[in-house]
N, C-alpha and C. Protein backbone atom coordinates (compact mmCIF):
# COMPACT_ATOMS: atom_id res chain seq x y z
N UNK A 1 -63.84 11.61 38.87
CA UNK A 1 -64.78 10.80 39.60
C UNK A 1 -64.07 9.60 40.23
N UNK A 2 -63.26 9.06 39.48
CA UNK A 2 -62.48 7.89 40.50
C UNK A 2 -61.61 8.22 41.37
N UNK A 3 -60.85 9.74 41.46
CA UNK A 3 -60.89 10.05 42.69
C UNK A 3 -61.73 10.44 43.38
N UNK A 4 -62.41 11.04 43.62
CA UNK A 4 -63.85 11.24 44.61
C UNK A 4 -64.32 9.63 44.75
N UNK A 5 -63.98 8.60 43.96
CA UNK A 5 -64.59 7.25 44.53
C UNK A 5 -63.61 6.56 45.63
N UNK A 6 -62.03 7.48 45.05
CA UNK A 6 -61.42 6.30 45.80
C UNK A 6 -61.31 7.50 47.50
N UNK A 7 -61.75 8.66 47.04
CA UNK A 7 -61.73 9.84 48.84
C UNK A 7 -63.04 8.92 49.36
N UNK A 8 -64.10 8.57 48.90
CA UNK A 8 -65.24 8.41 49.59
C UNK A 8 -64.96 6.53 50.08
N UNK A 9 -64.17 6.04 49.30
CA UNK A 9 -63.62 4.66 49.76
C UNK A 9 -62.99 5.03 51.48
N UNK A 10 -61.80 6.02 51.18
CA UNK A 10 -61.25 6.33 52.57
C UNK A 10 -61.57 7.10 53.71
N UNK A 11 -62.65 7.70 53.30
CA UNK A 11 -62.95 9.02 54.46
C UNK A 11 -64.47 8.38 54.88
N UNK A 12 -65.47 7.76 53.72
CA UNK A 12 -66.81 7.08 54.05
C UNK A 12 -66.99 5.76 54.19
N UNK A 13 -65.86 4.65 54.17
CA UNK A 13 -66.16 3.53 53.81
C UNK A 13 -67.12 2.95 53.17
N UNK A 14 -67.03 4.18 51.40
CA UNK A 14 -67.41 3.56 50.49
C UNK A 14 -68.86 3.81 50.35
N UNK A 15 -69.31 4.88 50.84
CA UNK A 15 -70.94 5.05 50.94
C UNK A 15 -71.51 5.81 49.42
N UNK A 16 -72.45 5.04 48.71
CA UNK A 16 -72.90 5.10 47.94
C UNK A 16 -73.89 6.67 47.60
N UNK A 17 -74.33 6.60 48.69
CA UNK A 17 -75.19 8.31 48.96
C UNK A 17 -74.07 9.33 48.55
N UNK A 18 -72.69 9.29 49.13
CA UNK A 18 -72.19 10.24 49.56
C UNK A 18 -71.50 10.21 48.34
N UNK A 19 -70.83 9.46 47.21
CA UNK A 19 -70.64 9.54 46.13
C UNK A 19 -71.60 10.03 45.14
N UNK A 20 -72.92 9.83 45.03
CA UNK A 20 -74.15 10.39 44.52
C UNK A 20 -73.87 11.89 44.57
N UNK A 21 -74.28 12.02 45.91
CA UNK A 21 -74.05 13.41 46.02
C UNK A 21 -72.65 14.46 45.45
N UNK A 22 -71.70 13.79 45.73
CA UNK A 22 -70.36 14.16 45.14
C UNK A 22 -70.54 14.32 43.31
N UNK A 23 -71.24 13.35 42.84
CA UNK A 23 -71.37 13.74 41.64
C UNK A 23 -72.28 14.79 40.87
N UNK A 24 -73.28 15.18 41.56
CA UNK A 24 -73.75 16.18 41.16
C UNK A 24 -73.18 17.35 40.84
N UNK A 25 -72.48 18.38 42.05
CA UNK A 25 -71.01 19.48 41.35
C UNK A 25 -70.27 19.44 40.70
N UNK A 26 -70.28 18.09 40.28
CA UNK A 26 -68.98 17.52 39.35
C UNK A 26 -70.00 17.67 38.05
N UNK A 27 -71.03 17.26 38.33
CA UNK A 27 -71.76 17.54 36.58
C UNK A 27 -71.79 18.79 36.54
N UNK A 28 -72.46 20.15 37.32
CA UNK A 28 -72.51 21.24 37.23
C UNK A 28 -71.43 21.67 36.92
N UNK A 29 -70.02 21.61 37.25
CA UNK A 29 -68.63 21.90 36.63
C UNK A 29 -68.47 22.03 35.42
N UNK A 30 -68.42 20.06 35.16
CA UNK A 30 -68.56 20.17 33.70
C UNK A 30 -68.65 20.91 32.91
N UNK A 31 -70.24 20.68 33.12
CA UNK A 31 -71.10 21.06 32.17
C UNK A 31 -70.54 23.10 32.02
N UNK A 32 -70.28 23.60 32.67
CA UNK A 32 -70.05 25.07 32.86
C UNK A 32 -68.91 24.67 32.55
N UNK A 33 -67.44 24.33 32.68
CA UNK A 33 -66.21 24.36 32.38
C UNK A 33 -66.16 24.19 30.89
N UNK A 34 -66.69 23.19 30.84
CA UNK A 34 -66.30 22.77 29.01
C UNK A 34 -66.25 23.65 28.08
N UNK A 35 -65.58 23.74 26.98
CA UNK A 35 -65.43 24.92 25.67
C UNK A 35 -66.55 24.69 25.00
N UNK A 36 -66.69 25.67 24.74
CA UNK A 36 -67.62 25.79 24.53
C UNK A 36 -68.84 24.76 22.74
N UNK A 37 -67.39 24.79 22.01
CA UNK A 37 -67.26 23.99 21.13
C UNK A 37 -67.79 22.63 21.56
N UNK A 38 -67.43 22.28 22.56
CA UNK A 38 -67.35 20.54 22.71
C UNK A 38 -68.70 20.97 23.66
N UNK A 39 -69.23 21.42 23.87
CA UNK A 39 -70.37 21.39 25.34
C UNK A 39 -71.54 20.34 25.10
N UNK A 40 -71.92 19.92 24.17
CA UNK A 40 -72.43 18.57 23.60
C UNK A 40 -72.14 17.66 24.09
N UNK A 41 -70.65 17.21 24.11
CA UNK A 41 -70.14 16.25 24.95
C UNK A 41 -70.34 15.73 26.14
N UNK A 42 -70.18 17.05 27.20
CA UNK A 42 -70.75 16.81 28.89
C UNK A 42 -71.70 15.56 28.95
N UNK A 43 -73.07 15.85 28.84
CA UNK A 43 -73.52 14.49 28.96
C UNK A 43 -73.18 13.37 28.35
N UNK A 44 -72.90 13.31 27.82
CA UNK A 44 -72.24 12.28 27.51
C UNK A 44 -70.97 11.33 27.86
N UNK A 45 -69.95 11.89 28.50
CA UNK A 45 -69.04 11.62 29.32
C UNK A 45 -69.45 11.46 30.50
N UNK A 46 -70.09 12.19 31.58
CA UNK A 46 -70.68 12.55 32.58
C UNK A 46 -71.36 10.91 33.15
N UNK A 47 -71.91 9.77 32.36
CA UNK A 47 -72.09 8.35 33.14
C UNK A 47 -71.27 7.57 32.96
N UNK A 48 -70.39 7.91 32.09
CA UNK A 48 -69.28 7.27 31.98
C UNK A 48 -67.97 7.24 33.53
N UNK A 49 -67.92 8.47 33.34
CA UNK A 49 -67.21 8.92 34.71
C UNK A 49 -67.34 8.67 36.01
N UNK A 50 -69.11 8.51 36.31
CA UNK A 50 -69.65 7.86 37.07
C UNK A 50 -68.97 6.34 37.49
N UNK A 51 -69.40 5.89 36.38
CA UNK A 51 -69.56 4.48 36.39
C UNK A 51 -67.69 4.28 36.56
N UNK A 52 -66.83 4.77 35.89
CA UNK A 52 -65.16 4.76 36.33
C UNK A 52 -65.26 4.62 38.15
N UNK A 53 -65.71 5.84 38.35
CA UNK A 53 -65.48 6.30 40.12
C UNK A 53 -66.71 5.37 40.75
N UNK A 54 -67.16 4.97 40.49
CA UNK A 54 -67.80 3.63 40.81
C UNK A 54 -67.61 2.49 41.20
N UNK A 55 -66.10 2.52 40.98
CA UNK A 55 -65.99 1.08 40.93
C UNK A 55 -64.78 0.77 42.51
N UNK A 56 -64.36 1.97 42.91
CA UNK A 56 -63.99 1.32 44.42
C UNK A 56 -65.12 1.45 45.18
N UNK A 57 -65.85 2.26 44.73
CA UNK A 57 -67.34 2.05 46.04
C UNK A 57 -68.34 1.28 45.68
N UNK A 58 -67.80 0.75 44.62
CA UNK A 58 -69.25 -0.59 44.37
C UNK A 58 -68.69 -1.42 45.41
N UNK A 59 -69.61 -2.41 46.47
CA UNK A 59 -69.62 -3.68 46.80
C UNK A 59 -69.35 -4.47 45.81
N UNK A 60 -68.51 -5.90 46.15
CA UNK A 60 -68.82 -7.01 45.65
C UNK A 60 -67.86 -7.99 45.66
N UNK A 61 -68.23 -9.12 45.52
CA UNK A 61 -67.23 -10.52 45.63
C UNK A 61 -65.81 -10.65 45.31
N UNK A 62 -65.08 -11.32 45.83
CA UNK A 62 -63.89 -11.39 44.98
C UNK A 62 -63.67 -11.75 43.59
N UNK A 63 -62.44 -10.76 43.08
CA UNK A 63 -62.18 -11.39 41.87
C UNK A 63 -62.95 -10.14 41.14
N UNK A 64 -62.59 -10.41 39.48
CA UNK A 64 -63.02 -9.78 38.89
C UNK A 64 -64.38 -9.70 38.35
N UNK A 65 -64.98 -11.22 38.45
CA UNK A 65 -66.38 -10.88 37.87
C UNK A 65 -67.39 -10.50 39.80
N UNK A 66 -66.70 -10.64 40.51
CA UNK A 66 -67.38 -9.99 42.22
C UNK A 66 -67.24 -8.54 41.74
N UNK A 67 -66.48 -7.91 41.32
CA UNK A 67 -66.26 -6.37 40.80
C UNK A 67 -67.31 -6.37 39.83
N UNK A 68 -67.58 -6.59 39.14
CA UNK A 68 -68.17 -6.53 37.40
C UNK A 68 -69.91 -6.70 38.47
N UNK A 69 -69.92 -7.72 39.22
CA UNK A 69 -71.91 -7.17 39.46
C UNK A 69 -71.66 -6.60 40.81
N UNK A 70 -70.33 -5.75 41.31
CA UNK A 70 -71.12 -4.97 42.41
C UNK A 70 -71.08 -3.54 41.91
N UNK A 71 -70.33 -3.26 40.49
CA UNK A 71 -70.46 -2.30 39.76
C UNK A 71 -72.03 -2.18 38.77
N UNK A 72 -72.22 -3.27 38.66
CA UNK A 72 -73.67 -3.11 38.03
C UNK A 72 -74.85 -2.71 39.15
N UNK A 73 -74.60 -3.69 39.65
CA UNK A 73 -75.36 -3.33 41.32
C UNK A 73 -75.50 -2.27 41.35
N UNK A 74 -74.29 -1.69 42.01
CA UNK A 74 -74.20 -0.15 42.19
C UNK A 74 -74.94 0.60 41.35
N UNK A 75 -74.56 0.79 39.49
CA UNK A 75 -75.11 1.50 38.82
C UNK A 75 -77.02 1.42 38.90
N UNK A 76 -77.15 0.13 39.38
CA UNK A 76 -78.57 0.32 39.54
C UNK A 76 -79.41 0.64 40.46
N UNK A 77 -78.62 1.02 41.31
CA UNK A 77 -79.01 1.41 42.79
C UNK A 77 -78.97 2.83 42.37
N UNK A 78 -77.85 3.15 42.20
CA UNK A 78 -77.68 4.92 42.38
C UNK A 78 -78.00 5.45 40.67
N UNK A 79 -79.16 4.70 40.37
CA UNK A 79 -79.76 5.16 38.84
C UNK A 79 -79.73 6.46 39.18
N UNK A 80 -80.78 7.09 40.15
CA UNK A 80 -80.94 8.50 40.72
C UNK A 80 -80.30 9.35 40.37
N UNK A 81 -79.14 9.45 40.95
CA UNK A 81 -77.58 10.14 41.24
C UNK A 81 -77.69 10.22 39.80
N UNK A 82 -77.24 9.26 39.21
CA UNK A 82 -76.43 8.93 37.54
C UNK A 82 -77.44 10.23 36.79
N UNK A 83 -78.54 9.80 37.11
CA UNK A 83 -79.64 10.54 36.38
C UNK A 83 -80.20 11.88 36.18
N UNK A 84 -80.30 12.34 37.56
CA UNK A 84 -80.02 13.68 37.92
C UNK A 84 -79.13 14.54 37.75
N UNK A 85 -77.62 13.97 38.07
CA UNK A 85 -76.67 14.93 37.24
C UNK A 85 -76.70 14.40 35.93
N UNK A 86 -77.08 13.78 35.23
CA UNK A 86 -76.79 14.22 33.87
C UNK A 86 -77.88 14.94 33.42
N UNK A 87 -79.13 14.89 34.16
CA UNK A 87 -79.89 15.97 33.51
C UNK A 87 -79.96 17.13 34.23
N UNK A 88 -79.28 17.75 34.98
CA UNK A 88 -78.64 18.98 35.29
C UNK A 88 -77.71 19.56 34.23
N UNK A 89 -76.52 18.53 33.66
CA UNK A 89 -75.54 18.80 33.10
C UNK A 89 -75.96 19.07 31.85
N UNK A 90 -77.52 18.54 31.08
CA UNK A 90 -77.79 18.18 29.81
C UNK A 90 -78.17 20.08 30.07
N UNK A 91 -79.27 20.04 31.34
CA UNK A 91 -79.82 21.33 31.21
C UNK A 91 -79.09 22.63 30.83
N UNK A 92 -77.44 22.73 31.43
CA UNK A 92 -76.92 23.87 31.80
C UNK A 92 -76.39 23.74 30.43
N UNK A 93 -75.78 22.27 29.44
CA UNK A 93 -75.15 22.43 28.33
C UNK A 93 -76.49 23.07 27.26
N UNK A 94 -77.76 22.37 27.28
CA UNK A 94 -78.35 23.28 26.08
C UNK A 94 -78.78 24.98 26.55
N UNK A 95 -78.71 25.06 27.33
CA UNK A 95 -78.95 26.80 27.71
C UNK A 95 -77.33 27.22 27.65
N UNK A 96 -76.26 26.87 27.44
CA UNK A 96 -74.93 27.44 26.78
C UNK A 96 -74.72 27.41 25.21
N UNK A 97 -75.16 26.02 24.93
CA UNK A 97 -75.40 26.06 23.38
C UNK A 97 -75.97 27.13 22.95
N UNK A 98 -77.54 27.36 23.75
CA UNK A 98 -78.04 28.13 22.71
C UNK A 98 -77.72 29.56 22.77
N UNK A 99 -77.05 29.83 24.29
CA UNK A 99 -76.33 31.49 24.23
C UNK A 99 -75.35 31.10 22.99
N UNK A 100 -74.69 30.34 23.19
CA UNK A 100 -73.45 30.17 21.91
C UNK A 100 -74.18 30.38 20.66
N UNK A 101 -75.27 30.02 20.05
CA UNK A 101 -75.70 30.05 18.61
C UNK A 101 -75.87 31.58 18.55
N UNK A 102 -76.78 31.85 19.69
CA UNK A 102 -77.29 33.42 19.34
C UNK A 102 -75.86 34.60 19.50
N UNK A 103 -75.17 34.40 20.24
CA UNK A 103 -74.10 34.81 20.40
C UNK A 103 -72.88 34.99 18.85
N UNK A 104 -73.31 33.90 18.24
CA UNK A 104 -72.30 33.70 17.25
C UNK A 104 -73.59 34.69 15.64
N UNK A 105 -74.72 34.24 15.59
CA UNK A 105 -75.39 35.02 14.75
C UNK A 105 -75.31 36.70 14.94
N UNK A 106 -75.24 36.28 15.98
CA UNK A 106 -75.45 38.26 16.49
C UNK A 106 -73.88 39.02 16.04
N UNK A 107 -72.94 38.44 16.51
CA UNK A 107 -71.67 38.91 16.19
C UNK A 107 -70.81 38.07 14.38
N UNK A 108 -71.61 37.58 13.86
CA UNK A 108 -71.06 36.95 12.64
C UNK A 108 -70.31 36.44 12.65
């Protein structure tokens, strides 16, 4: 995600939509890539990552605390985004879990 923040820094000057959107395939990935063991995890990492690649396309003041509220800013603007892929990502991880449980009872 902080690359896709710092491509959408250089190719969008930094447009907040277009990072949103960028994060959604990135949760669907995830969430489908991960082992299956750890697939719990996805959401959970998944606003974290956000909020990393967030932070060249947040607006804000100089200095470090100008960074610190145009990153909050940001996160509260693009709640949406944040929100949606992780409940995409939550969706696709418990419908793998639960092939994984039945999967693992069925074969012992």
């Amino acid at each position: 995600m902080l690359l896709l923040g710092c491509l959408d820094l250089l190719l969008f000057g930094a447009s907040p939509t277009v990072y949103g959107v960028l994060f959604l395939p990135v949760c669907v990935l995830t969430a489908l890539w991960v082992r299956d063991g750890d697939v719990l995890t996805a959401p959970v990492v998944l606003p974290i990552a956000f909020a990393v690649g967030l932070l060249p396309v947040a607006e804000g003041g100089g200095g470090l605390p100008g960074r610190l509220v145009g990153l909050v800013t940001g996160l509260a603007t693009q709640a949406g985004w944040l929100y949606s892929g992780t409940l995409v990502a939550g969706a696709l991880v418990l419908v793998r879990r639960v092939r994984w449980i039945r999967h693992r009872r069925e074969h012992g």
